[in-house]
N, C-alpha and C. Protein backbone atom coordinates (compact mmCIF):
# COMPACT_ATOMS: atom_id res chain seq x y z
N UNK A 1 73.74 61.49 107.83
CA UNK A 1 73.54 62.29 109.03
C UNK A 1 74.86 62.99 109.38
N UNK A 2 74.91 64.21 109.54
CA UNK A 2 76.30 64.74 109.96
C UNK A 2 76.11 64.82 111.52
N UNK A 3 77.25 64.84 111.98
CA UNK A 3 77.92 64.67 113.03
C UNK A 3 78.40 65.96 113.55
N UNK A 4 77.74 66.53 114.73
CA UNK A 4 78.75 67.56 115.02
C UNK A 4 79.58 67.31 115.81
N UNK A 5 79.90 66.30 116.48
CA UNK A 5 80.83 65.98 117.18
C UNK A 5 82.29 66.22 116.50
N UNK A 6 82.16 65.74 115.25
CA UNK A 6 83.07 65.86 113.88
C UNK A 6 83.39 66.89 113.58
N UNK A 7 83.03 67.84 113.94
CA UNK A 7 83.79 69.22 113.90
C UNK A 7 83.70 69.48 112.75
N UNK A 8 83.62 69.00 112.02
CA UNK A 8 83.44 69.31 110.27
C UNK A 8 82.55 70.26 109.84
N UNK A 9 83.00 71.47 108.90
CA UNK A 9 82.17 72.19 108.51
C UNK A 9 81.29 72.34 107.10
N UNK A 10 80.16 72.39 107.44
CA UNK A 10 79.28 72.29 106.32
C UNK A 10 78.46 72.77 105.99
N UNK A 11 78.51 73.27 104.52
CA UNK A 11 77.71 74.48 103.75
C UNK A 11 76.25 74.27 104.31
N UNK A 12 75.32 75.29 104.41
CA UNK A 12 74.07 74.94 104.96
C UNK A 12 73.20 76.14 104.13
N UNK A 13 72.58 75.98 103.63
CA UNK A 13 71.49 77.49 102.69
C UNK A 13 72.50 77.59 101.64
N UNK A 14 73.29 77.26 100.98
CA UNK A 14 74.15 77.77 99.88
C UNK A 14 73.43 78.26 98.56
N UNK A 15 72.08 77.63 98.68
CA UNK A 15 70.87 78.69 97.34
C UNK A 15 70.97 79.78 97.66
N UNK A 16 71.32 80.25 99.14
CA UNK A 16 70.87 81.88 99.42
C UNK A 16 72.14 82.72 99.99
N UNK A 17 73.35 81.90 98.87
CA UNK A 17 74.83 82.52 99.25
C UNK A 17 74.48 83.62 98.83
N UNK A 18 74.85 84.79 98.79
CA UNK A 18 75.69 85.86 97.85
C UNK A 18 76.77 85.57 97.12
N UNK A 19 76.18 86.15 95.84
CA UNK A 19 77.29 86.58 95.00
C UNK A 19 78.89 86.80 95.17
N UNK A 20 79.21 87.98 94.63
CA UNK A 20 80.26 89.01 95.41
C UNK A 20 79.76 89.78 95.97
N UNK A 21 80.73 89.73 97.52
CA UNK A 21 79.78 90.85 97.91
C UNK A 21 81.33 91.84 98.86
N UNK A 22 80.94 92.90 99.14
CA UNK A 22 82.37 94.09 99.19
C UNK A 22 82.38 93.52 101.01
N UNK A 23 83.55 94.14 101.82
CA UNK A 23 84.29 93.87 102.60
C UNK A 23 84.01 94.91 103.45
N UNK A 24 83.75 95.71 104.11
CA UNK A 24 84.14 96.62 104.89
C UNK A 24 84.26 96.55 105.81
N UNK A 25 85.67 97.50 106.64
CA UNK A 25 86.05 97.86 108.00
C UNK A 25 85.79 98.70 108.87
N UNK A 26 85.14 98.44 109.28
CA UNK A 26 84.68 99.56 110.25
C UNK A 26 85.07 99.74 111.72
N UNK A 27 85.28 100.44 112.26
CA UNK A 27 86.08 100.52 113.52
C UNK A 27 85.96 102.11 113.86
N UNK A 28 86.14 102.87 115.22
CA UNK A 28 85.34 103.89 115.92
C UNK A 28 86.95 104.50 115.54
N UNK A 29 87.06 105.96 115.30
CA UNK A 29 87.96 106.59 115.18
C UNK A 29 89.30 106.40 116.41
N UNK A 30 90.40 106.49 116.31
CA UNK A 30 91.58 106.79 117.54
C UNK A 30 92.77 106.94 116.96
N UNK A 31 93.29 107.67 117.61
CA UNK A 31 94.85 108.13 117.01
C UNK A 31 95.56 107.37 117.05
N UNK A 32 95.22 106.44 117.91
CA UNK A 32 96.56 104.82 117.44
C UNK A 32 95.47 103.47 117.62
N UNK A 33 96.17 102.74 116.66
CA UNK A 33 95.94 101.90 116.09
C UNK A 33 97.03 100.50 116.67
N UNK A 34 96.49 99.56 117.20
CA UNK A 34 96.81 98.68 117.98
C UNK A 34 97.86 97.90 116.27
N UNK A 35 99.05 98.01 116.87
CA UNK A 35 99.57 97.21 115.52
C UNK A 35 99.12 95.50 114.98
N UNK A 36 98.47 95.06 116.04
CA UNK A 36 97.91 93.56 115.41
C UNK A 36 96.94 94.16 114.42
N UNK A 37 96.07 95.06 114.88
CA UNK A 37 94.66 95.58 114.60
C UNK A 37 95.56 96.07 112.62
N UNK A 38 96.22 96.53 113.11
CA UNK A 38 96.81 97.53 111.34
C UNK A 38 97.41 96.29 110.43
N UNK A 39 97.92 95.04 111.29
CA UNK A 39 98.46 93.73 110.56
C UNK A 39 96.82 93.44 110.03
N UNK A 40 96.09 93.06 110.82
CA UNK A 40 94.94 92.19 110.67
C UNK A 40 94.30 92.47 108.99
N UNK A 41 94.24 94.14 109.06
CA UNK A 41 93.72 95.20 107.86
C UNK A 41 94.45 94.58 107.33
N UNK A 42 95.47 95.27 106.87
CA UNK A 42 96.39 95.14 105.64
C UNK A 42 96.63 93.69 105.04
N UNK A 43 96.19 92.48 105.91
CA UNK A 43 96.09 90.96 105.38
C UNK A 43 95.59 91.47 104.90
N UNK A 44 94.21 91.63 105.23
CA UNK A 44 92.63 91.71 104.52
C UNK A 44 92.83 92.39 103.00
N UNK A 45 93.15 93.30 103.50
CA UNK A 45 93.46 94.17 102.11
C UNK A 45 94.20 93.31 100.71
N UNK A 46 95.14 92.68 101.09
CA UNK A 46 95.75 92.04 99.89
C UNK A 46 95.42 90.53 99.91
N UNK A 47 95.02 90.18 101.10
CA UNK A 47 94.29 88.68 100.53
C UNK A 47 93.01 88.91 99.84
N UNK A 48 92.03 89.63 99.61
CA UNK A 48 91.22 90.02 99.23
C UNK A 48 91.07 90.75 97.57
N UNK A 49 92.12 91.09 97.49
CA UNK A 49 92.46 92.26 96.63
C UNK A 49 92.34 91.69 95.35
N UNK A 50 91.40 92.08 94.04
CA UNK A 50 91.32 91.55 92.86
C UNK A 50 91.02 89.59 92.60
N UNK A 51 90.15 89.72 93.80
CA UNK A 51 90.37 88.19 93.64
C UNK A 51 88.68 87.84 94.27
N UNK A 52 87.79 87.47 93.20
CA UNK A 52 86.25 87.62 93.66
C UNK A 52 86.15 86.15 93.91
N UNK A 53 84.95 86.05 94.79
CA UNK A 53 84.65 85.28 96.07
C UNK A 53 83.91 84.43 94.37
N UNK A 54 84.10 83.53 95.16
CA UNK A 54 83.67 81.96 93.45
C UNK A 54 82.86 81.14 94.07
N UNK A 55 81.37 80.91 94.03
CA UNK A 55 80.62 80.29 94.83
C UNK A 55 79.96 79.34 93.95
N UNK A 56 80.66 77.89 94.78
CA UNK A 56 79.70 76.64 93.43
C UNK A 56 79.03 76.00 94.69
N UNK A 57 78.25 75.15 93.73
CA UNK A 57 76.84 75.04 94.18
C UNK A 57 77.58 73.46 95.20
N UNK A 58 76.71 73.11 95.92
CA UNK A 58 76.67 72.13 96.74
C UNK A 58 76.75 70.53 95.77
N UNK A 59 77.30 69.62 95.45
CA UNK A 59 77.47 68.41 94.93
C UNK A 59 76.47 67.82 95.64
């Protein structure tokens, strides 16, 4: 029985993960760009970058 009290997180439907699947950012046009907001991207961008999402099955 899991526990949510336990805070612990746990895979739930993982038969009906996706694959790889693409990233996109979307956000409403403006001439400036909140600099956390341009940090936040640019993680994304290179933690992400050439490196596909690896999905194993539940033990």
């Amino acid at each position: 029985m899991i526990r949510l009290q336990s805070g612990a997180l746990v895979r739930a439907l993982a038969e009906y993960a996706m694959q790889d699947a693409d990233i996109h950012w979307l956000a409403p046009h403006s001439a400036h760009t909140p600099k956390r907001i341009r940090l936040l991207v640019d993680f994304l961008v290179e933690r992400f970058r050439d490196k596909p999402r690896k999905i194993t099955p539940p033990a």
